[in-house]
PDB file of N, CA and C in Angstrom:
ATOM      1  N   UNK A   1       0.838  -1.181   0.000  1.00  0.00           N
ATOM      2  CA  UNK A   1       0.000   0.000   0.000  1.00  0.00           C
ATOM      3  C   UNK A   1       0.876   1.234   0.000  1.00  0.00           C
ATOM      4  N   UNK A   2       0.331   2.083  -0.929  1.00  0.00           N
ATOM      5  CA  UNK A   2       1.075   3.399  -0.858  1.00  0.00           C
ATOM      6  C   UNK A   2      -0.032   4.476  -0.413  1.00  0.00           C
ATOM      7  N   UNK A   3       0.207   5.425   0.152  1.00  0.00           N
ATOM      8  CA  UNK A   3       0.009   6.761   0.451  1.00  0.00           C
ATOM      9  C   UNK A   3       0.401   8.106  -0.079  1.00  0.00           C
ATOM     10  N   UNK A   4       0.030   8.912  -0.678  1.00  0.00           N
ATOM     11  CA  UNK A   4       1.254  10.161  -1.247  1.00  0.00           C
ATOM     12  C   UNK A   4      -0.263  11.213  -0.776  1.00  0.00           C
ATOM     13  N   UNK A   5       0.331  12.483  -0.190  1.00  0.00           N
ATOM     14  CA  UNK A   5      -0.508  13.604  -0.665  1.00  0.00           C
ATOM     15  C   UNK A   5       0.404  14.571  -0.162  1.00  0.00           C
ATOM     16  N   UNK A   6      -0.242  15.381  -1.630  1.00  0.00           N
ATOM     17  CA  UNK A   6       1.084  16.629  -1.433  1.00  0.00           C
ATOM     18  C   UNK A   6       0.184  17.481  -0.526  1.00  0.00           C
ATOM     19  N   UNK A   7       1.134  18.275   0.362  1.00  0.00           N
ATOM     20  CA  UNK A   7       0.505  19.703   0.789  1.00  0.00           C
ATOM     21  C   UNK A   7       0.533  21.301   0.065  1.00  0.00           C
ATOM     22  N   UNK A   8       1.069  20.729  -1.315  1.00  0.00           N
ATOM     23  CA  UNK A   8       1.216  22.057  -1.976  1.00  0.00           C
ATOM     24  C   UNK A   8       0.023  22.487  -2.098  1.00  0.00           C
ATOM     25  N   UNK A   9      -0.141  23.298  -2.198  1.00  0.00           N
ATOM     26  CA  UNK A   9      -1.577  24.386  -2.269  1.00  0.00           C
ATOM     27  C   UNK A   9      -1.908  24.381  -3.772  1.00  0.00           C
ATOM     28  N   UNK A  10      -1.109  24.385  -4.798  1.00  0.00           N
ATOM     29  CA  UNK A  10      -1.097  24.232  -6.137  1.00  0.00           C
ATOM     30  C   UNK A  10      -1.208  23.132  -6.551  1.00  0.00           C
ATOM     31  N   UNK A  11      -1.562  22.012  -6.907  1.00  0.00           N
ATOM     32  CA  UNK A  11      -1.385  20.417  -7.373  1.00  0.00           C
ATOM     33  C   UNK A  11      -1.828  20.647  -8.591  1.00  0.00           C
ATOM     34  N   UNK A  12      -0.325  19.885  -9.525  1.00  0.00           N
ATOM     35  CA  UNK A  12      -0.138  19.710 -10.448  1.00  0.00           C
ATOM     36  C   UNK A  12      -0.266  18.370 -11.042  1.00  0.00           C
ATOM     37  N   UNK A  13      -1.416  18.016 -12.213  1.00  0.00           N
ATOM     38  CA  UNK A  13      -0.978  16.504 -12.832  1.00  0.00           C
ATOM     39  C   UNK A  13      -0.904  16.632 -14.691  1.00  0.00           C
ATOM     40  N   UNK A  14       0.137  16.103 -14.806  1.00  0.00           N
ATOM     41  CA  UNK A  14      -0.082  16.207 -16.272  1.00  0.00           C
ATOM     42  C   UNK A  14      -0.233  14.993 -16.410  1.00  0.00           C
ATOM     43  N   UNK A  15      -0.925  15.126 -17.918  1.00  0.00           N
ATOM     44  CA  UNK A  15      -1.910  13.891 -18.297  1.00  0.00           C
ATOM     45  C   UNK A  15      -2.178  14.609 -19.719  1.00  0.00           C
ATOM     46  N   UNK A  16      -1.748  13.248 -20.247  1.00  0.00           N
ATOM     47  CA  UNK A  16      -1.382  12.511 -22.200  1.00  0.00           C
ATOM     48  C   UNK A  16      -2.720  13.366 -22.537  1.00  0.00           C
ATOM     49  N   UNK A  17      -2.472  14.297 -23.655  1.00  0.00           N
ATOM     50  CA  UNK A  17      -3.699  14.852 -24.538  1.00  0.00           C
ATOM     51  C   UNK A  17      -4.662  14.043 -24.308  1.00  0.00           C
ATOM     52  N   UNK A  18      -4.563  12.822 -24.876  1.00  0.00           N
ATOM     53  CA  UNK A  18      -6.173  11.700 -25.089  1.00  0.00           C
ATOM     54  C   UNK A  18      -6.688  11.513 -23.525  1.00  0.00           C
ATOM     55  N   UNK A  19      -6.117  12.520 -22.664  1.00  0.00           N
ATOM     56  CA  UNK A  19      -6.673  11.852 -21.483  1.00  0.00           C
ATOM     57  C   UNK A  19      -7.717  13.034 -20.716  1.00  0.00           C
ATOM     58  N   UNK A  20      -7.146  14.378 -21.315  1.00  0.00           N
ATOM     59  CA  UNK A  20      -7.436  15.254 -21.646  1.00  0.00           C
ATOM     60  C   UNK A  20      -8.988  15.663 -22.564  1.00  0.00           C
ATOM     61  N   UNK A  21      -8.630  15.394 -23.537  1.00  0.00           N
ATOM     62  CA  UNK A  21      -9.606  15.444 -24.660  1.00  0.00           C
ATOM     63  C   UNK A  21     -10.471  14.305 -24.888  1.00  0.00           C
ATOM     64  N   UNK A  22     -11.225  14.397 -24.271  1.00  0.00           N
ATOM     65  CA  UNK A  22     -12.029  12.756 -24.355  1.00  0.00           C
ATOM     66  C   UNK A  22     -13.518  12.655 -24.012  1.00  0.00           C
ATOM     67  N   UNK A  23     -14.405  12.390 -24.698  1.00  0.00           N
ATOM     68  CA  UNK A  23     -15.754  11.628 -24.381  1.00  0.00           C
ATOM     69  C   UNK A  23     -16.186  11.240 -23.228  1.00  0.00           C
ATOM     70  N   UNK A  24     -17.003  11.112 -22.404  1.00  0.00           N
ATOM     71  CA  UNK A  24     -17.445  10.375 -21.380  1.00  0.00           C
ATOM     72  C   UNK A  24     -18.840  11.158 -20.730  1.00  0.00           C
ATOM     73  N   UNK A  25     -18.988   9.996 -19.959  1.00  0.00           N
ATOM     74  CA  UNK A  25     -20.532  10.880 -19.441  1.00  0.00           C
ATOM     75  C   UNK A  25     -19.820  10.578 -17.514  1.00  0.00           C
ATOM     76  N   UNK A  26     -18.539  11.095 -16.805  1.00  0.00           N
ATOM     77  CA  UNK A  26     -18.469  11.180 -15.871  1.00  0.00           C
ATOM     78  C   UNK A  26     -18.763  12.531 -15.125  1.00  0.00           C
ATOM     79  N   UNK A  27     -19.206  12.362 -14.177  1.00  0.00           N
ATOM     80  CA  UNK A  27     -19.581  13.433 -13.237  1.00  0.00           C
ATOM     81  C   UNK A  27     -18.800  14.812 -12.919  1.00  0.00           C
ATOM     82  N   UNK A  28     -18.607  15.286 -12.842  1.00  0.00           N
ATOM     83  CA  UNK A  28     -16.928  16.477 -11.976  1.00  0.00           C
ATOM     84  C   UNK A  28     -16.633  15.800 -10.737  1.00  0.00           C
ATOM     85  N   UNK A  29     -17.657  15.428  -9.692  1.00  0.00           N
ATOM     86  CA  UNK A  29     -17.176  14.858  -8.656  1.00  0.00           C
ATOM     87  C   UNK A  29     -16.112  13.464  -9.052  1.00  0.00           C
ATOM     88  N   UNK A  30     -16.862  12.775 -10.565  1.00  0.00           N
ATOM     89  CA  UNK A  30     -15.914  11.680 -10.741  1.00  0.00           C
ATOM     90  C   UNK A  30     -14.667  12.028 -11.593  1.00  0.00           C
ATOM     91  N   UNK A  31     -14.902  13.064 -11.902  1.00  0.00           N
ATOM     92  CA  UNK A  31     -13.207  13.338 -12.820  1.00  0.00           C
ATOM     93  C   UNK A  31     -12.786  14.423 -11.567  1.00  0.00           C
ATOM     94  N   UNK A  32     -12.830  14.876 -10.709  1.00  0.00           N
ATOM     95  CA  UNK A  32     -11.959  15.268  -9.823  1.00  0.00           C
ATOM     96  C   UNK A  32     -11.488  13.548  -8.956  1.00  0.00           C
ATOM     97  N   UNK A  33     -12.189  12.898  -8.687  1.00  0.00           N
ATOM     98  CA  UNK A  33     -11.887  11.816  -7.649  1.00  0.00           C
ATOM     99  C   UNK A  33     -10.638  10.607  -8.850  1.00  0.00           C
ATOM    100  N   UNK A  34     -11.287  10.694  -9.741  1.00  0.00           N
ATOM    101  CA  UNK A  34     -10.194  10.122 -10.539  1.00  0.00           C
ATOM    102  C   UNK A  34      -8.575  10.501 -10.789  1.00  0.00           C
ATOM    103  N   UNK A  35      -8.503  11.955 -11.089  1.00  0.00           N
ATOM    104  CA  UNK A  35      -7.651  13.210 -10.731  1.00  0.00           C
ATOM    105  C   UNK A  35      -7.249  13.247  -9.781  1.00  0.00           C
ATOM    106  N   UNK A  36      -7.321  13.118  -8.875  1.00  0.00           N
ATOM    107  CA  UNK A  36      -6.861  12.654  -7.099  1.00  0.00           C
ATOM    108  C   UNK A  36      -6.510  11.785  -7.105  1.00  0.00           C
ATOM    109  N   UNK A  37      -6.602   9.977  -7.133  1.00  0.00           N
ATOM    110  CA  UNK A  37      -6.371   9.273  -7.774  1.00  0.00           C
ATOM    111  C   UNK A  37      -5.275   9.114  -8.019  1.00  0.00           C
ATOM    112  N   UNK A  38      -5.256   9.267  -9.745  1.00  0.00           N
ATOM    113  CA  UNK A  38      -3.879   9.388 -10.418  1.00  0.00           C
ATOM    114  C   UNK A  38      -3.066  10.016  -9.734  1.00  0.00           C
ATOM    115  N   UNK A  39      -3.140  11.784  -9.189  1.00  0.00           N
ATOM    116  CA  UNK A  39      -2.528  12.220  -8.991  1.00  0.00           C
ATOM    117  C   UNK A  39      -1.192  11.008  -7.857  1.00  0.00           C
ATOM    118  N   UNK A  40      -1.889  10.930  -6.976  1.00  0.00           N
ATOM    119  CA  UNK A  40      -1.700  10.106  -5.749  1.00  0.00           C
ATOM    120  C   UNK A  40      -0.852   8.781  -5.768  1.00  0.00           C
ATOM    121  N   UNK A  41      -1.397   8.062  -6.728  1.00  0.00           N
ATOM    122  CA  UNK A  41      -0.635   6.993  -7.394  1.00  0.00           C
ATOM    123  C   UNK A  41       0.767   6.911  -7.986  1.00  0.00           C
ATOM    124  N   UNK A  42       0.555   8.405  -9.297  1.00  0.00           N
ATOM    125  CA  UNK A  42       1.237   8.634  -9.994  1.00  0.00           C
ATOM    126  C   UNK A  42       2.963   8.049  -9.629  1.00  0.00           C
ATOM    127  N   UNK A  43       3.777   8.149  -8.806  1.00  0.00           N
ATOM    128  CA  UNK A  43       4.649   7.961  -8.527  1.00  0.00           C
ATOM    129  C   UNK A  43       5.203   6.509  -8.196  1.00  0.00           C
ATOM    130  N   UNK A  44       4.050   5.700  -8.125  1.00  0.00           N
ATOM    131  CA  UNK A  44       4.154   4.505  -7.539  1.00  0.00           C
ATOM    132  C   UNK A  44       4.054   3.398  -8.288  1.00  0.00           C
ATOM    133  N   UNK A  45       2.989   4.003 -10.015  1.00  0.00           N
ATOM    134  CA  UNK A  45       2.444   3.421 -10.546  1.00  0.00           C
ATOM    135  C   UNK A  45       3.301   1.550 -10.531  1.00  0.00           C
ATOM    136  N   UNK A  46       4.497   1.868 -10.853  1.00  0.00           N
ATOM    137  CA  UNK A  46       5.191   0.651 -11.005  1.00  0.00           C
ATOM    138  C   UNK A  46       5.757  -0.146 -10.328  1.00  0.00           C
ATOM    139  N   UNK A  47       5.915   0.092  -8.956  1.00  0.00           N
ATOM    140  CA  UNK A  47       5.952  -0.250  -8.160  1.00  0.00           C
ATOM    141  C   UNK A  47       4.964  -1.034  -6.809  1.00  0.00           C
ATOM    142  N   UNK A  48       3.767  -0.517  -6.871  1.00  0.00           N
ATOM    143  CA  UNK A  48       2.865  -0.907  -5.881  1.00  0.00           C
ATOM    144  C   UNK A  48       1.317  -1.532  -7.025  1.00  0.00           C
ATOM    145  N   UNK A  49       0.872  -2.265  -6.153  1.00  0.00           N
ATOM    146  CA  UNK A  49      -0.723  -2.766  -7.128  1.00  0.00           C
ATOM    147  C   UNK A  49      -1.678  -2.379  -6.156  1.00  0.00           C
ATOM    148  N   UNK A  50      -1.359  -1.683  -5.131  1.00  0.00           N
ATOM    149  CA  UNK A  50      -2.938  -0.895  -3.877  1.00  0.00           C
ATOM    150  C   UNK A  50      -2.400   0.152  -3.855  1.00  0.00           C
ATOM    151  N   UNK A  51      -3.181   0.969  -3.758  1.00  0.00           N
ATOM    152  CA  UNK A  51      -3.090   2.671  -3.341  1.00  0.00           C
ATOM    153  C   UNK A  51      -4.451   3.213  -2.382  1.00  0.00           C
ATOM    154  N   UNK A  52      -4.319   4.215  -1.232  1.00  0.00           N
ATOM    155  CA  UNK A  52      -5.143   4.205  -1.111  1.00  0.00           C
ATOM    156  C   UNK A  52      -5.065   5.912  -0.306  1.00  0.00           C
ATOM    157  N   UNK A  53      -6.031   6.139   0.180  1.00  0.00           N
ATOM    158  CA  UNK A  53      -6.020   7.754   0.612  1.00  0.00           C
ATOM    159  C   UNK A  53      -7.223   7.635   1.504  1.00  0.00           C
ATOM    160  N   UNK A  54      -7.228   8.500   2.569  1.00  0.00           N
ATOM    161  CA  UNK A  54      -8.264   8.714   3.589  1.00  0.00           C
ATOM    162  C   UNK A  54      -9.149   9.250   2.984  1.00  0.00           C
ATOM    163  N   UNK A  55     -10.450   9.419   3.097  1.00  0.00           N
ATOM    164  CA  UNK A  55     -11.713   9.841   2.671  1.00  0.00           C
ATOM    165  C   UNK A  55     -11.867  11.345   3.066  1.00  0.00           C
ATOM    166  N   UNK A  56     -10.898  11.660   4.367  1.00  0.00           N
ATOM    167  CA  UNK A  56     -11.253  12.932   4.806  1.00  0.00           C
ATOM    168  C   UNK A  56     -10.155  13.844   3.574  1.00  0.00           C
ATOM    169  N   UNK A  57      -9.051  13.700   3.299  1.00  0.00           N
ATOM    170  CA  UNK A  57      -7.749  13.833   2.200  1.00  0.00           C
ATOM    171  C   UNK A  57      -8.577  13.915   1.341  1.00  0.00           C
ATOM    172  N   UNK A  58      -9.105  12.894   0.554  1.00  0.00           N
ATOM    173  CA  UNK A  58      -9.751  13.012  -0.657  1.00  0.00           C
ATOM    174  C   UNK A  58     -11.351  14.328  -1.140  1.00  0.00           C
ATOM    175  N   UNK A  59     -11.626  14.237   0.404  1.00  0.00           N
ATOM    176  CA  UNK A  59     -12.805  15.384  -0.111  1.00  0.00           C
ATOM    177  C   UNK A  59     -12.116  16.637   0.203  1.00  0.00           C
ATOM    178  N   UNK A  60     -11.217  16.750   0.834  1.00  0.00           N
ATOM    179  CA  UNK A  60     -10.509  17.776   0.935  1.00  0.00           C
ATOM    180  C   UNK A  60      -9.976  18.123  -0.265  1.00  0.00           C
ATOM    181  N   UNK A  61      -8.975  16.989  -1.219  1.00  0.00           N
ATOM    182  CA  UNK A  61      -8.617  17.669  -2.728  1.00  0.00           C
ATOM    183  C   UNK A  61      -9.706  17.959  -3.649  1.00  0.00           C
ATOM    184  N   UNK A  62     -10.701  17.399  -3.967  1.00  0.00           N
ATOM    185  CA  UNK A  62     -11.788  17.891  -4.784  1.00  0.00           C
ATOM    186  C   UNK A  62     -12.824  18.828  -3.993  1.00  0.00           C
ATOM    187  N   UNK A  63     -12.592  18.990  -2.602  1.00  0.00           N
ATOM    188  CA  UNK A  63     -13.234  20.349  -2.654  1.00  0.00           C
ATOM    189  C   UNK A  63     -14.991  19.972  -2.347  1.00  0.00           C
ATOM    190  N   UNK A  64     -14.715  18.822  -1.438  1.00  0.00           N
ATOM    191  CA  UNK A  64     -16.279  17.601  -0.841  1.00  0.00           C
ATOM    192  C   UNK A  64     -16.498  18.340   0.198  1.00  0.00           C
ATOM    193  N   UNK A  65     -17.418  19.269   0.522  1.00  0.00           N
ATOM    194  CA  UNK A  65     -17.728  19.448   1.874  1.00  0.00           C
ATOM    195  C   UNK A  65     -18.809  18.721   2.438  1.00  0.00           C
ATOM    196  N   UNK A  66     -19.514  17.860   1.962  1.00  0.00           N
ATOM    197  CA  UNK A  66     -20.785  17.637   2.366  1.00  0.00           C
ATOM    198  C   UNK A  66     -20.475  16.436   3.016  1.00  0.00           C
ATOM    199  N   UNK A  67     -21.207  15.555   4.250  1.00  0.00           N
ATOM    200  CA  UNK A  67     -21.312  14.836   4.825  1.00  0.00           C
ATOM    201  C   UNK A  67     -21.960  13.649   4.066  1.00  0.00           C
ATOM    202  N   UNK A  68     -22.237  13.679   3.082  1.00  0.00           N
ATOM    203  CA  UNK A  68     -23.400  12.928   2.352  1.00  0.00           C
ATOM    204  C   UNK A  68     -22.494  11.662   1.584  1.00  0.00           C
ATOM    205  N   UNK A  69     -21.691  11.170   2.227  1.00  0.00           N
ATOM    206  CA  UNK A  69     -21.363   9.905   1.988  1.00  0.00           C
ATOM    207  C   UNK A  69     -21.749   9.034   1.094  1.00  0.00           C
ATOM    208  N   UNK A  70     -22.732   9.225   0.910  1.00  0.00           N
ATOM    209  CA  UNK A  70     -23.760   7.995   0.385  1.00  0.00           C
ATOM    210  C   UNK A  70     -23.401   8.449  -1.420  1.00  0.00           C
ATOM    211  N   UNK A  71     -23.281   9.477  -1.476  1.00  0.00           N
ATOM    212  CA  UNK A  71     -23.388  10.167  -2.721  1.00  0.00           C
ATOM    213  C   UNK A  71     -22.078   9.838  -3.299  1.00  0.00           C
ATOM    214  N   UNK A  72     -20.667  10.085  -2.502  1.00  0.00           N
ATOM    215  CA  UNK A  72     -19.259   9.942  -2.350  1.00  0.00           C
ATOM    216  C   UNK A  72     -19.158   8.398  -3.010  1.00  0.00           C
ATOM    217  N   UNK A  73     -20.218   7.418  -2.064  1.00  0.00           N
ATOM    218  CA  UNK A  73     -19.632   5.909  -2.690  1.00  0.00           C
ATOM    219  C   UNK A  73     -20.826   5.743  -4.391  1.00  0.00           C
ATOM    220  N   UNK A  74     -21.332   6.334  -4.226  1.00  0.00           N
ATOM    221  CA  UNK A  74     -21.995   6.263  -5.837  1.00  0.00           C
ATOM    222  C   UNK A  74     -21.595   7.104  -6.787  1.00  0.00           C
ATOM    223  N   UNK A  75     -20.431   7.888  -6.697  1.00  0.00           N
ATOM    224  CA  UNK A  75     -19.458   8.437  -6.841  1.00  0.00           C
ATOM    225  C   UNK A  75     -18.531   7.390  -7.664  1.00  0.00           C
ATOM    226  N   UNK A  76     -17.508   6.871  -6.465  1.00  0.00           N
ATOM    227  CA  UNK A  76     -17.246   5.832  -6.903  1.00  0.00           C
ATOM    228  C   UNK A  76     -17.280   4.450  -7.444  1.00  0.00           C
ATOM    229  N   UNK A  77     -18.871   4.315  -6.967  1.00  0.00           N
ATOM    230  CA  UNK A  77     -19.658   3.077  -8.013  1.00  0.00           C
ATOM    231  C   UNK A  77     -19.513   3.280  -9.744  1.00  0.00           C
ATOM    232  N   UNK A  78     -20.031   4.550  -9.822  1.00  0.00           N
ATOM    233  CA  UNK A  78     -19.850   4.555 -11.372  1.00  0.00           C
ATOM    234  C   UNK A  78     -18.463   4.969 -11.905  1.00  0.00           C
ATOM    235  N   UNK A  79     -17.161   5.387 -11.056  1.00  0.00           N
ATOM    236  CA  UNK A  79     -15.510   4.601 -11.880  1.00  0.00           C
ATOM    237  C   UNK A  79     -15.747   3.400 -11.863  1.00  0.00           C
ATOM    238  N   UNK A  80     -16.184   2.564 -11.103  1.00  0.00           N
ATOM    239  CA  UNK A  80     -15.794   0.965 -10.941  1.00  0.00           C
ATOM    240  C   UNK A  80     -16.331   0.400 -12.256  1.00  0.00           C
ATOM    241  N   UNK A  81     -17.253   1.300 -12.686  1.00  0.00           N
ATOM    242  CA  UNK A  81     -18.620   0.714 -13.940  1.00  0.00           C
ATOM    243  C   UNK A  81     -18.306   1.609 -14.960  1.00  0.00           C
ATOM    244  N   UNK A  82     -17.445   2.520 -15.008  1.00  0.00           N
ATOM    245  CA  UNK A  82     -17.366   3.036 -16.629  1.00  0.00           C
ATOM    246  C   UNK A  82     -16.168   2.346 -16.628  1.00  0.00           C
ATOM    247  N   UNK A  83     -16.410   2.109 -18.392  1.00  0.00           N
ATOM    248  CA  UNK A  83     -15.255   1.678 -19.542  1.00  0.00           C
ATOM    249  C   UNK A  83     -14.580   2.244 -20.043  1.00  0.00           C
ATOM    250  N   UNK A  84     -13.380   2.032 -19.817  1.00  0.00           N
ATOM    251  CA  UNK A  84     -12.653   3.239 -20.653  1.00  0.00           C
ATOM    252  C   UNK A  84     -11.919   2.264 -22.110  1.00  0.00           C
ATOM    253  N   UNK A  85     -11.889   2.829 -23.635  1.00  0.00           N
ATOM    254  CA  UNK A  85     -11.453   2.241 -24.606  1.00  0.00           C
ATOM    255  C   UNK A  85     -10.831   3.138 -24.967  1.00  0.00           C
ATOM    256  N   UNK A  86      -9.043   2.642 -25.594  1.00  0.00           N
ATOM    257  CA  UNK A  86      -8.533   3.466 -26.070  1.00  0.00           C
ATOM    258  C   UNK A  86      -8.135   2.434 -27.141  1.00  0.00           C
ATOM    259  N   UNK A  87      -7.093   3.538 -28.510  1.00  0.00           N
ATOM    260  CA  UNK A  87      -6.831   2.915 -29.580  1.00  0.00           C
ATOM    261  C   UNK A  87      -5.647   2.406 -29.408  1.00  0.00           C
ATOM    262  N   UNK A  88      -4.313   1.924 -29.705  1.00  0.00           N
ATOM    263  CA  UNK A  88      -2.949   1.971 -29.880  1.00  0.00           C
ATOM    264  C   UNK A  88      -2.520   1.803 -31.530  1.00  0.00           C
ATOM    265  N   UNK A  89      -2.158   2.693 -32.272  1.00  0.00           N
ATOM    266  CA  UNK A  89      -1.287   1.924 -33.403  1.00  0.00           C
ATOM    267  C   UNK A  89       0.383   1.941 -33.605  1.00  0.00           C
ATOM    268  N   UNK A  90       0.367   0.521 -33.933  1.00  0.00           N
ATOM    269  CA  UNK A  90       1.382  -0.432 -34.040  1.00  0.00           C
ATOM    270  C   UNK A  90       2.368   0.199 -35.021  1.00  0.00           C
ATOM    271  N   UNK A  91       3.609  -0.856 -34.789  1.00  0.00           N
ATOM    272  CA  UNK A  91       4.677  -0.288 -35.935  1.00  0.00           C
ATOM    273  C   UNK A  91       4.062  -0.395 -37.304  1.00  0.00           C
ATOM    274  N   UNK A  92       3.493  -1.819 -37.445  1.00  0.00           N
ATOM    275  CA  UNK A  92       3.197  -2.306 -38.496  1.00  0.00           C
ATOM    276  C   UNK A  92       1.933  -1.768 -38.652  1.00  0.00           C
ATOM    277  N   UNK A  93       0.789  -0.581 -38.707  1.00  0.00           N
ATOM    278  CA  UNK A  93       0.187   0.127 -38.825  1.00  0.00           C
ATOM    279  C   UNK A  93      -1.507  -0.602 -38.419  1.00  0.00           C
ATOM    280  N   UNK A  94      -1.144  -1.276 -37.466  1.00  0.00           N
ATOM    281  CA  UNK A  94      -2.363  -2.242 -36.977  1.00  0.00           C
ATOM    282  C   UNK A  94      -2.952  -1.343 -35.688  1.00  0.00           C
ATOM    283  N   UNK A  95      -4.066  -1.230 -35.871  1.00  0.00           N
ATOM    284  CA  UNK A  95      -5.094  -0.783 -34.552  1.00  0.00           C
ATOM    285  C   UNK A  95      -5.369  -1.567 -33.281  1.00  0.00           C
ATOM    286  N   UNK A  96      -4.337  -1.571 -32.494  1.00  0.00           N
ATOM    287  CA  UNK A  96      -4.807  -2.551 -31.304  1.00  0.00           C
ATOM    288  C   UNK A  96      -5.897  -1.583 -30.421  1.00  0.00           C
ATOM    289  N   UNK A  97      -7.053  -2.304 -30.122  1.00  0.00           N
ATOM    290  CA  UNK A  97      -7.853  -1.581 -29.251  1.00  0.00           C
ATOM    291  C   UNK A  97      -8.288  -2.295 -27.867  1.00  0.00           C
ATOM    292  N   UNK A  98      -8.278  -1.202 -26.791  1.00  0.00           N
ATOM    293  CA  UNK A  98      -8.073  -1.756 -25.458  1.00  0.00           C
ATOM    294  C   UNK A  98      -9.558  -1.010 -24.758  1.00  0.00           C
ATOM    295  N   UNK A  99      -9.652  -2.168 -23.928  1.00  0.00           N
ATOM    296  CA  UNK A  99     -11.346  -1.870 -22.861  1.00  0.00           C
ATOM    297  C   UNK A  99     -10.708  -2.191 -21.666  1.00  0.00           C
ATOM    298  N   UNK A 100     -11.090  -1.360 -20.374  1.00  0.00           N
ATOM    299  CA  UNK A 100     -11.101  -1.896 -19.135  1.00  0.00           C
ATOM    300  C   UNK A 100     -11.315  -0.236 -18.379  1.00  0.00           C
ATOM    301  N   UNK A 101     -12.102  -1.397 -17.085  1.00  0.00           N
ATOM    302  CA  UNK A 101     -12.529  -0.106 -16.235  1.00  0.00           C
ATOM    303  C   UNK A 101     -11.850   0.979 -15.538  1.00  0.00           C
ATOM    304  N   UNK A 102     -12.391   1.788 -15.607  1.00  0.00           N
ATOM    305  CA  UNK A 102     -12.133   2.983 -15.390  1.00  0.00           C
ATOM    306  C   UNK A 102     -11.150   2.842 -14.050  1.00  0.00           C
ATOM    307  N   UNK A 103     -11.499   2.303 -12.616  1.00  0.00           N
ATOM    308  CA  UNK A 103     -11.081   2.036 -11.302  1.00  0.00           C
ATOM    309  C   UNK A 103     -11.591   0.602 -11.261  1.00  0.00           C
ATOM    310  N   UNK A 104     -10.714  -0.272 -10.602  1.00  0.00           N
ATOM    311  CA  UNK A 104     -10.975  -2.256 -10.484  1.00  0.00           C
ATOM    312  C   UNK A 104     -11.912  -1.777  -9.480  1.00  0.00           C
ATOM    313  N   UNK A 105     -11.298  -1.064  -8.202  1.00  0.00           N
ATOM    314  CA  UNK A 105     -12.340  -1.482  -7.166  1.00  0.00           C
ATOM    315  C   UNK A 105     -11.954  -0.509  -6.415  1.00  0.00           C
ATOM    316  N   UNK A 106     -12.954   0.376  -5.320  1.00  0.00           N
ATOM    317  CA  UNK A 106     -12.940   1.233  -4.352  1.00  0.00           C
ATOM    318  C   UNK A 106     -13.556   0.229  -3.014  1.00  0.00           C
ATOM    319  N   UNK A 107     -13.303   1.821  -1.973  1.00  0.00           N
ATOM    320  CA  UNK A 107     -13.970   1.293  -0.619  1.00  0.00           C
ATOM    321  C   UNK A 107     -13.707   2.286   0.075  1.00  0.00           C
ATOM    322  N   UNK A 108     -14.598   2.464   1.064  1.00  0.00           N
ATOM    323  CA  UNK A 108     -14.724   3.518   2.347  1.00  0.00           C
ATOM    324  C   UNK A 108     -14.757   2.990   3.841  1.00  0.00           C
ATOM    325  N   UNK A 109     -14.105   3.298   4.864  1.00  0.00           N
ATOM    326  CA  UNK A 109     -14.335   2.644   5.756  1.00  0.00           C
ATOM    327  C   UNK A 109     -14.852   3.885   6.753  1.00  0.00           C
TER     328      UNK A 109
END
């Protein structure tokens, strides 16, 4: 398990054009919580397969004031349930195309 949160007041993530520019029907609450997320991960990606962050941390970076919990984990119900598909092309000018969810799995304690 890893942990990271910056205390900079500024948080910075860069993220690949296509990640940027893209389709979807997610929420702001779910592209900030995703964005937190990555951010958080980012450093570890290759190293660790759990990541995780306190709930109080996390509504604190997206800016959650509300007590309403309930909303927070249906929040994260629908990363667990969107698909994300992207393209890749190959040397040999072949379209590999890739599906998988958005987040494997959340939890709140």
């Amino acid at each position: 398990m890893q942990q990271l949160i910056s205390s900079d007041k500024k948080l910075v993530l860069k993220k690949h054009v296509n990640a940027i520019h893209c389709t979807n029907l997610l929420t702001i609450t779910q592209r900030k919580i995703s964005n937190v997320f990555l951010y958080n991960a980012y450093h570890h990606l290759m190293d660790c397969d759990f990541f995780e962050i306190r709930v109080k941390d996390l509504c604190g970076m997206i800016g959650y004031t509300s007590r309403n919990y309930k909303a927070l984990v249906d929040a994260l119900r629908g990363l667990t349930t969107t698909a994300v598909e992207w393209g890749v092309l190959t040397t040999t000018k072949n379209l590999k195309r890739y599906i998988l969810g958005l987040l494997s799995n959340s939890g709140i304690n």
